[in-house]
Protein backbone atom coordinates (compact mmCIF):
# COMPACT_ATOMS: atom_id res chain seq x y z
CA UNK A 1 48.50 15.22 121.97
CA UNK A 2 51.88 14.68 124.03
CA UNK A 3 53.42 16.83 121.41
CA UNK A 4 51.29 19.92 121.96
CA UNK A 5 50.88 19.60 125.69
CA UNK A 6 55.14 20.06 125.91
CA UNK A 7 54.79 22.59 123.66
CA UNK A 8 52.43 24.51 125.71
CA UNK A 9 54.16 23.77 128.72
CA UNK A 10 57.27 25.37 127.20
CA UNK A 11 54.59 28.64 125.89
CA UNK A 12 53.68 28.73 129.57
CA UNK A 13 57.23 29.02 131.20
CA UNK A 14 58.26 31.48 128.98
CA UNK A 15 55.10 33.65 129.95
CA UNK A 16 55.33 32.55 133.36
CA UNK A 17 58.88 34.16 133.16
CA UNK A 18 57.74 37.41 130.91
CA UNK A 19 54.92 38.24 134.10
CA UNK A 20 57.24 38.42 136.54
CA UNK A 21 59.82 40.11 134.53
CA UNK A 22 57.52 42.56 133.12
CA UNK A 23 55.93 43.49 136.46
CA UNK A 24 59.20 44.25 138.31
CA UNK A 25 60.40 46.10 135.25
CA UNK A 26 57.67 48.64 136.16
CA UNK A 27 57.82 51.37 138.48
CA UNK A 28 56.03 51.43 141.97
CA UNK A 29 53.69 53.78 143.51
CA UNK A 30 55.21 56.23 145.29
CA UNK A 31 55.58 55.46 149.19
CA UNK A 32 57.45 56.92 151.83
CA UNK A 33 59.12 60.55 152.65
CA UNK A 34 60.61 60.53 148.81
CA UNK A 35 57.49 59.87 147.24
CA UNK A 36 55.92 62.27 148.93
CA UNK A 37 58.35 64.81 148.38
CA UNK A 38 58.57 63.26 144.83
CA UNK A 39 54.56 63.49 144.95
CA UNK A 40 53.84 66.96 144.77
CA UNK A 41 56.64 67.72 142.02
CA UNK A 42 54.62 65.12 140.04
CA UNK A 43 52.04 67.13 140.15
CA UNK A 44 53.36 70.35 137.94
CA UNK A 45 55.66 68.60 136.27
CA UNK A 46 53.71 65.12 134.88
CA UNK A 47 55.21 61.95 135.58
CA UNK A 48 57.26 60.19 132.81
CA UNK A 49 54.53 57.89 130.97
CA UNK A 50 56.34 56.43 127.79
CA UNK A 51 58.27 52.93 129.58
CA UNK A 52 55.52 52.73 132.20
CA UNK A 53 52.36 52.70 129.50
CA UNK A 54 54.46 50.65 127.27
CA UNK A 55 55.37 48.14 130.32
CA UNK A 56 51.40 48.19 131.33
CA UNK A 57 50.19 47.14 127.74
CA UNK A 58 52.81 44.19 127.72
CA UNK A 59 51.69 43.01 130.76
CA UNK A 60 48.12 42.90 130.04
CA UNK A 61 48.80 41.10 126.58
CA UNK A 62 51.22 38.44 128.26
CA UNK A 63 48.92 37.62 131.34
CA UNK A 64 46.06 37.12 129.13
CA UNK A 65 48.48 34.58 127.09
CA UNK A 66 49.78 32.97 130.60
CA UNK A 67 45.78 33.00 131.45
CA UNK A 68 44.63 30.95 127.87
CA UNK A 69 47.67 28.97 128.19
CA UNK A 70 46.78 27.77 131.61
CA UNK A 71 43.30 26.64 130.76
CA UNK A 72 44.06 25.45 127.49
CA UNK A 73 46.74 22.79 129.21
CA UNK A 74 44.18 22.15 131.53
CA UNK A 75 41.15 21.49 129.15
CA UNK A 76 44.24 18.92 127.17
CA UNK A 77 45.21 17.55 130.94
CA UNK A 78 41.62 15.76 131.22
């Protein structure tokens, strides 16, 4: 049991690490005098939606894996 609860601990680092790199990877709304300048232009021209929809999916997929992790080492804790 010691063996899989490193092992998960290690799993859950990683992810740990892969959240936070994943959500600052993405872009932010759109605040301030550029965004609203930015704002209106965005919405003739489309905003660019390949990296951002590609960055949203991996999020969801690794914080549901830091989420199972997390109760999984907790259900093995007790």
């Amino acid at each position: 049991m010691a063996v899989a609860e490193i092992i998960l601990t290690i799993l859950q680092v990683i992810l740990c690490l892969g959240v936070i790199a994943v959500v600052l990877l993405q872009s932010g709304k759109s605040a301030g005098l550029s965004g609203s300048i930015a704002g209106g232009a965005e919405t003739f021209f489309g905003k660019k939606k390949g990296l951002d929809d590609f960055l949203a999916k991996i999020t969801v997929f690794v914080a549901i894996g830091f989420a199972a992790t997390s109760l999984i080492l907790v259900v093995i804790s007790k």
